[in-house]
N, C-alpha and C. Protein backbone atom coordinates (compact mmCIF):
# COMPACT_ATOMS: atom_id res chain seq x y z
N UNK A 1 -10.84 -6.36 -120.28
CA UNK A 1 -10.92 -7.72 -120.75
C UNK A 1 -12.36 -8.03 -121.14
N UNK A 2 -12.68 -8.38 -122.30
CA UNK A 2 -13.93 -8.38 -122.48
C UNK A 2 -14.36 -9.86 -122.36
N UNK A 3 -15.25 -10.39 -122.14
CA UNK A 3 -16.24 -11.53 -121.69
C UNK A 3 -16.18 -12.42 -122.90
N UNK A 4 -16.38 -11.84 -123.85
CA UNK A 4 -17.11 -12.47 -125.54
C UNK A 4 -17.96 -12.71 -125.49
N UNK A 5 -18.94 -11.65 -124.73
CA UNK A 5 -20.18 -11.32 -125.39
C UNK A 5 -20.69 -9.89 -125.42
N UNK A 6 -19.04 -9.02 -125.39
CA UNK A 6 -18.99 -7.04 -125.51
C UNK A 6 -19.14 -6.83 -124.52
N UNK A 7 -19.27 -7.78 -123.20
CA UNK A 7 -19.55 -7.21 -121.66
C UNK A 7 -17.66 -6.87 -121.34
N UNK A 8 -17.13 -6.06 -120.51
CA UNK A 8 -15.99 -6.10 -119.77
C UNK A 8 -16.51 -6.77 -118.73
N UNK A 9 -15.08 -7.24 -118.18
CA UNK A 9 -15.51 -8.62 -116.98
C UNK A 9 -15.40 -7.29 -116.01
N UNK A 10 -15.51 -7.69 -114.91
CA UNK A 10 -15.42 -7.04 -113.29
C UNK A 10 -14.19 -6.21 -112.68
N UNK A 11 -14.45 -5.07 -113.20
CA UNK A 11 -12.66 -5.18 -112.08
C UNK A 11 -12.33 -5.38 -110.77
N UNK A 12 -10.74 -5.65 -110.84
CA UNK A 12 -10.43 -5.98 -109.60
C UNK A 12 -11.29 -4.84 -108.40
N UNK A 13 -11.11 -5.03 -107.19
CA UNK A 13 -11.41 -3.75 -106.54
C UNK A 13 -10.20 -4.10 -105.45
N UNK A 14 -9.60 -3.07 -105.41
CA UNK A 14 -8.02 -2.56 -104.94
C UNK A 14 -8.52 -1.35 -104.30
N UNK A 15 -8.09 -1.67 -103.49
CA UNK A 15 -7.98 -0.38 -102.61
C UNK A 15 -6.47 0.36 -102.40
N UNK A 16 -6.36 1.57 -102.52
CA UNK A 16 -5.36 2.19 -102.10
C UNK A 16 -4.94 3.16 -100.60
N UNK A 17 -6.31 3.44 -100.85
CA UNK A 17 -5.95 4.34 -99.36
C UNK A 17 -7.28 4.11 -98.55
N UNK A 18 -7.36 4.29 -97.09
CA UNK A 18 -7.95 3.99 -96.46
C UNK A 18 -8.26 5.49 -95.40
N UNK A 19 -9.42 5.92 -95.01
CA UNK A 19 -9.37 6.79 -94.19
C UNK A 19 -10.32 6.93 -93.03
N UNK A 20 -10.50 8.08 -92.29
CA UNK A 20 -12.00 7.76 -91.42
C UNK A 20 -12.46 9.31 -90.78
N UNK A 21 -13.62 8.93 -91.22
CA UNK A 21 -14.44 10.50 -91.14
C UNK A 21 -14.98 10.18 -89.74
N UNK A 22 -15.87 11.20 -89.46
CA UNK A 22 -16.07 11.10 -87.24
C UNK A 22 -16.84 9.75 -87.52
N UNK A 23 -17.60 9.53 -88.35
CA UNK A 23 -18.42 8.05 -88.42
C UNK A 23 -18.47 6.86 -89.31
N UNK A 24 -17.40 7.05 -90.18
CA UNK A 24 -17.41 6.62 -91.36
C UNK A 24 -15.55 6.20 -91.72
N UNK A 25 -16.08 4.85 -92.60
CA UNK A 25 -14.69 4.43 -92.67
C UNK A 25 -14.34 4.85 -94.34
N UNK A 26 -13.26 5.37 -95.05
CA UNK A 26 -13.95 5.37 -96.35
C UNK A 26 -12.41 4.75 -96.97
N UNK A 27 -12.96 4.30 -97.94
CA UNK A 27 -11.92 3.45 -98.64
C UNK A 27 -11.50 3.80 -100.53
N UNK A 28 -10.36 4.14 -100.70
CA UNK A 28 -10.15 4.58 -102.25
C UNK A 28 -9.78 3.49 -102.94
N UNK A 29 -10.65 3.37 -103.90
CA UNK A 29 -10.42 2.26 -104.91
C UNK A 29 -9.20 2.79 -105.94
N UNK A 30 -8.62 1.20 -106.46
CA UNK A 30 -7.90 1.75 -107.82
C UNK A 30 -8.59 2.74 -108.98
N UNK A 31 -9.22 2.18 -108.74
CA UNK A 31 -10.39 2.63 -109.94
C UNK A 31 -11.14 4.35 -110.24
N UNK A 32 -10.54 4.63 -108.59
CA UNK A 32 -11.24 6.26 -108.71
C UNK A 32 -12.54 6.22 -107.71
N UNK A 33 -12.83 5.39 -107.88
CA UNK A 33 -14.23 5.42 -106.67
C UNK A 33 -13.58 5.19 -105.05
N UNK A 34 -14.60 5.37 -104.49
CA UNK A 34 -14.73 5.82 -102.80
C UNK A 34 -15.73 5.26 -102.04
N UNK A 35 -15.66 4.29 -101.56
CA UNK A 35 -16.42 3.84 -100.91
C UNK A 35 -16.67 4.01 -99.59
N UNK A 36 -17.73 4.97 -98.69
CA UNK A 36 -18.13 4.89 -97.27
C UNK A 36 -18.98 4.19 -96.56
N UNK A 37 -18.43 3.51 -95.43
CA UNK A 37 -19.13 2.61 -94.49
C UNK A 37 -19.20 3.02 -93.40
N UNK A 38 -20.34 3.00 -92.58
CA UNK A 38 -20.44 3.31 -91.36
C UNK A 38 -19.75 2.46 -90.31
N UNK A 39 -19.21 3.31 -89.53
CA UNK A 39 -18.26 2.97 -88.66
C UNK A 39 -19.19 1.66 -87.61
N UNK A 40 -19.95 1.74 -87.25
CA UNK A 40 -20.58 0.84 -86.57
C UNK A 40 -21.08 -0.35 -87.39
N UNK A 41 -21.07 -0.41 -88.57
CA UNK A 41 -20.56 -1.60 -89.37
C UNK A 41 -19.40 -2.53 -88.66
N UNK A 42 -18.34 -1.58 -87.50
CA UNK A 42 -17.04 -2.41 -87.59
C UNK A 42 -16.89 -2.08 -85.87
N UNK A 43 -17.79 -2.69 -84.77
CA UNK A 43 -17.39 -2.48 -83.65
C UNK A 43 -15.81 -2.26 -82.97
N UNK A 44 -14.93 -3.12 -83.37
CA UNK A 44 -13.99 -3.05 -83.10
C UNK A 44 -13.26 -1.87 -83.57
N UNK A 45 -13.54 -1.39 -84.51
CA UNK A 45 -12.81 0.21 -84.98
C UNK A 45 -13.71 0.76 -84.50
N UNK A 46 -15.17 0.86 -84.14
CA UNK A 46 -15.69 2.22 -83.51
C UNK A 46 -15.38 2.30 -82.12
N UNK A 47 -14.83 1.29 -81.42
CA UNK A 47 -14.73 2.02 -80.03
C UNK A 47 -13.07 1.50 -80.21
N UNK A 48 -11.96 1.51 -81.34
CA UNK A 48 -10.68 1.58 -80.88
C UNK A 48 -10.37 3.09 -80.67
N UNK A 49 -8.90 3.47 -80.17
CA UNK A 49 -8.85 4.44 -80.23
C UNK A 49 -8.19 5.21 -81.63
N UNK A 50 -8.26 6.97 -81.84
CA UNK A 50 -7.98 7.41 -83.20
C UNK A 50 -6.65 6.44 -83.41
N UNK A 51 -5.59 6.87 -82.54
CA UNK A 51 -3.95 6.04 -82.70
C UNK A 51 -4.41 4.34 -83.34
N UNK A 52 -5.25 3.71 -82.69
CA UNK A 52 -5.28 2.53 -83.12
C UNK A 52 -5.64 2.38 -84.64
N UNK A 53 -6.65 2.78 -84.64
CA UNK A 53 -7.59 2.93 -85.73
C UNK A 53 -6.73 3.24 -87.03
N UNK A 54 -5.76 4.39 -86.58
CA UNK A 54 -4.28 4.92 -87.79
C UNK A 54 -3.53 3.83 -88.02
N UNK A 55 -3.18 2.96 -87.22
CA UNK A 55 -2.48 1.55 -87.15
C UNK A 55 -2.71 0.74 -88.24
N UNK A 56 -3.03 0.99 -89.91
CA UNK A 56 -3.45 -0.71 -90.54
C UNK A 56 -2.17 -0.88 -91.11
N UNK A 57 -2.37 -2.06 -91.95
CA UNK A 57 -1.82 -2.08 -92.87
C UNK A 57 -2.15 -2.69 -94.37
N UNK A 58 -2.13 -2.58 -95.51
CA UNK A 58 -2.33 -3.23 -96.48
C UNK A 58 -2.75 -4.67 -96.96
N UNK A 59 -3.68 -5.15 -97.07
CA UNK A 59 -3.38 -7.03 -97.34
C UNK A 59 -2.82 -6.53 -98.84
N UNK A 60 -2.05 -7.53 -98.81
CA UNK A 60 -2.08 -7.60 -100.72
C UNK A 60 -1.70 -6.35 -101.45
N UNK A 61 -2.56 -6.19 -102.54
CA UNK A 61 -2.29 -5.36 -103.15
C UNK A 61 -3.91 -4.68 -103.47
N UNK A 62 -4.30 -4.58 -102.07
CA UNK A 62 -5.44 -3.84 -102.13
C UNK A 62 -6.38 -4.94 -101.47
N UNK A 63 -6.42 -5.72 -101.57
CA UNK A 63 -7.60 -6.42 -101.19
C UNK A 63 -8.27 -6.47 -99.64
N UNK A 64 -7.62 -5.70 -98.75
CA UNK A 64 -7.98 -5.60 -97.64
C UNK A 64 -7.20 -4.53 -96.60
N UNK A 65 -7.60 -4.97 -94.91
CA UNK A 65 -6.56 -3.93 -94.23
C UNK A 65 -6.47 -4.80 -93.29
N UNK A 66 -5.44 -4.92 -92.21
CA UNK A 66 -4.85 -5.06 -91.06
C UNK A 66 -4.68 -4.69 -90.08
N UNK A 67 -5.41 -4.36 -88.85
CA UNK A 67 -5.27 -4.00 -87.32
C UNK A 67 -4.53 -4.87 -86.93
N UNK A 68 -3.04 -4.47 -86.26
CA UNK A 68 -2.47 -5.80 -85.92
C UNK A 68 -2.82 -6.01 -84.16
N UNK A 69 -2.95 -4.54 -83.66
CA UNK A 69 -3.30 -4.78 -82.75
C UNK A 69 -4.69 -4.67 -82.24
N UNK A 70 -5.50 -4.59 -83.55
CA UNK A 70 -6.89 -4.99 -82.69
C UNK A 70 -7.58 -5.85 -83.13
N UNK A 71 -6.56 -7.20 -83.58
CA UNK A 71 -6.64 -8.25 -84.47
C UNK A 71 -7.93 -8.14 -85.71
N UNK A 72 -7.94 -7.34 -86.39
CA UNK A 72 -8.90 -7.00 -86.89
C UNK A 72 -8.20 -6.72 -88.69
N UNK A 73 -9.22 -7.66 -89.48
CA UNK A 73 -8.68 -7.89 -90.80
C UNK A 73 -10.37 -7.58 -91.51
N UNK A 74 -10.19 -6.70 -92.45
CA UNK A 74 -11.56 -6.50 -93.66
C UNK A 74 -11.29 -6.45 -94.89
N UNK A 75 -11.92 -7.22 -95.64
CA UNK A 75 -11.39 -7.31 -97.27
C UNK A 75 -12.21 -5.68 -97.83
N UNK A 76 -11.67 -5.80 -99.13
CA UNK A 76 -12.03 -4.74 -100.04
C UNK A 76 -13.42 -5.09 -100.29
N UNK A 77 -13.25 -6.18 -100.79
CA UNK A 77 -14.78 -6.76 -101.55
C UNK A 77 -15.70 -6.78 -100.21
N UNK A 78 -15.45 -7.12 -99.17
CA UNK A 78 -16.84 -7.41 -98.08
C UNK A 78 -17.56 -6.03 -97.79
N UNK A 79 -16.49 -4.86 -97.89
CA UNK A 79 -17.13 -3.60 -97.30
C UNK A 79 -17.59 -3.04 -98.69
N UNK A 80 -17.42 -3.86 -99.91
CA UNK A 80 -18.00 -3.20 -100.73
C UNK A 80 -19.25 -3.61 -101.21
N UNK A 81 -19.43 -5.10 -100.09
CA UNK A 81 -20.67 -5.64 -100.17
C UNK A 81 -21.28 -5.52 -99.23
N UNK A 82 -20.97 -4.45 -98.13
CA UNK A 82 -21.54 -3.79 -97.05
C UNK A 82 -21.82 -5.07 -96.10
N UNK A 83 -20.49 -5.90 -96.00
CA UNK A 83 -21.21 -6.99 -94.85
C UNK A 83 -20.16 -6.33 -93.67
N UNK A 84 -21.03 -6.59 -92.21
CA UNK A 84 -20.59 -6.24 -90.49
C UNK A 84 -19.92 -7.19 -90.70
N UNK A 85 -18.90 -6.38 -89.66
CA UNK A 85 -18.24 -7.11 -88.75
C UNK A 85 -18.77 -8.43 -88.14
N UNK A 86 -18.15 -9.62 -87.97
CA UNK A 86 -18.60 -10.83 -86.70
C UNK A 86 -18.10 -11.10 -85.94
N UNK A 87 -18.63 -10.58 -84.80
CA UNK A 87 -18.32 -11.06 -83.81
C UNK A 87 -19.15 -11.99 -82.36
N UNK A 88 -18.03 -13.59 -82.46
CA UNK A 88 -18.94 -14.16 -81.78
C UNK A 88 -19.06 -14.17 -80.67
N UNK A 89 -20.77 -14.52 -80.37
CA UNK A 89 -20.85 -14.22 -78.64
C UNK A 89 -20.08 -15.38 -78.25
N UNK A 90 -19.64 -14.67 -76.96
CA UNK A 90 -19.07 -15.35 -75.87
C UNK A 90 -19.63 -16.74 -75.77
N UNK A 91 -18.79 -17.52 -75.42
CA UNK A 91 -19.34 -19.34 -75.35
C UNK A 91 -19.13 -19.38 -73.65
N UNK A 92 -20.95 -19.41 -73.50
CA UNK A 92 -21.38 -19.49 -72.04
C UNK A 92 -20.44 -21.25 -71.39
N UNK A 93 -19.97 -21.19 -70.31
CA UNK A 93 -19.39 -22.31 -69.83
C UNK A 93 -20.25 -22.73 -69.13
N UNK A 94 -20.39 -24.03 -68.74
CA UNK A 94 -21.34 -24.54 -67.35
C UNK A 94 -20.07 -24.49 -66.37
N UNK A 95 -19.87 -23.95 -65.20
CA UNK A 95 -19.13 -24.18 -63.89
C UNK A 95 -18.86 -25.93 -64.00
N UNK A 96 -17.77 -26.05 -63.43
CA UNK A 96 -17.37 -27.60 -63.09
C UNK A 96 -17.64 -27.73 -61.53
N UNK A 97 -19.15 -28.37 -61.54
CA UNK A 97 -19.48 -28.84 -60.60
C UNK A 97 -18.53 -29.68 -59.27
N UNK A 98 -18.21 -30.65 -60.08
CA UNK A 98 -17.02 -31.38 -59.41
C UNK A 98 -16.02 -30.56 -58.14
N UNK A 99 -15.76 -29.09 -58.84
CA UNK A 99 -14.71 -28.53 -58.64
C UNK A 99 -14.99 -27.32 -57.46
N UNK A 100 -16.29 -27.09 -57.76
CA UNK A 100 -17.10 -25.80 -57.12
C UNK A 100 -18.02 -26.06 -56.13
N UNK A 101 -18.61 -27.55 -56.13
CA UNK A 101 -19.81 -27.65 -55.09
C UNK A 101 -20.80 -27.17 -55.53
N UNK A 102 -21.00 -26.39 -56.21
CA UNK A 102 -22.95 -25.76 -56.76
C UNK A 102 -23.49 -26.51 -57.76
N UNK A 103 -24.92 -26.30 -57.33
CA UNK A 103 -25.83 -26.60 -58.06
C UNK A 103 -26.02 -25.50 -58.76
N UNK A 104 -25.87 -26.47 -60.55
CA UNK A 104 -26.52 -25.20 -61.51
C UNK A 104 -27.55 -25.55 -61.99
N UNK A 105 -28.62 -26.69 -61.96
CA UNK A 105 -29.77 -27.19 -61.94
C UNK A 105 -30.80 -27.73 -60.69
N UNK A 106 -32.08 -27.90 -61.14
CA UNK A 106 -32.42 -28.57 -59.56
C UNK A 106 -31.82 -29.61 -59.29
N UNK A 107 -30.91 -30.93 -59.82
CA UNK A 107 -30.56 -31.81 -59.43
C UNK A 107 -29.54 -31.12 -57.68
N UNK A 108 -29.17 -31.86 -56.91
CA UNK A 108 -28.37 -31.47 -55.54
C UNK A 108 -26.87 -32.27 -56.29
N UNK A 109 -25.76 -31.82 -55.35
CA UNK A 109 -24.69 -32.32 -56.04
C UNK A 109 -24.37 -32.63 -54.19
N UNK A 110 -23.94 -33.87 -54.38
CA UNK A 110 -23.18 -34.22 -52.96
C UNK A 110 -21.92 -34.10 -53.32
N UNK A 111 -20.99 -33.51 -52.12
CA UNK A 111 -19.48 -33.74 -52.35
C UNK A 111 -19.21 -34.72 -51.43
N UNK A 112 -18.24 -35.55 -52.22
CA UNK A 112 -17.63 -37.27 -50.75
C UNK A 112 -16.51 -36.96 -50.72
């Protein structure tokens, strides 16, 4: 499809097959190209296990993959823009004072 100005626009990027080398995730485009990402790009696939890791499935018609069980979803386009995985830290709780009796500051907490 050309632009109208002799440029071709972008192609899609579709992925067809998906695979994984001892460190590396690599992904086959429609297109003939191959894209490899380092596995530690994707914590959750570097320490699942091989069985898990074999587990995806397709988004779409290329545009991504599916861990169903290691709730884990990556588009075509992000790993082809080499962005990590996110994952957020843990959301620190304050203890319920009320409930526990401690002090988590210098203030003292009386229980009545």
């Amino acid at each position: 499809m050309n632009t109208g100005k002799g440029n071709r626009a972008m192609p899609s990027h579709e992925a067809v097959e998906l695979r994984f080398d001892v460190d590396r995730v690599i992904v086959a485009l429609k297109d003939q190209r191959e894209i490899s990402v380092p596995l530690l790009f994707y914590p959750t696939l570097q320490h699942a296990s091989v069985k898990d890791r074999e587990a995806w499935t397709m988004i779409g018609k290329g545009q991504g993959f599916h861990w169903a069980k290691l709730d884990l979803d990556l588009s075509t386009e992000g790993m082809l823009q080499g962005l990590r995985e996110a994952i957020p830290k843990p959301v620190r709780r304050r203890p319920n004072i009320a409930k526990t009796g401690r002090v988590t500051s210098k203030r003292r907490v009386v229980m009545v």
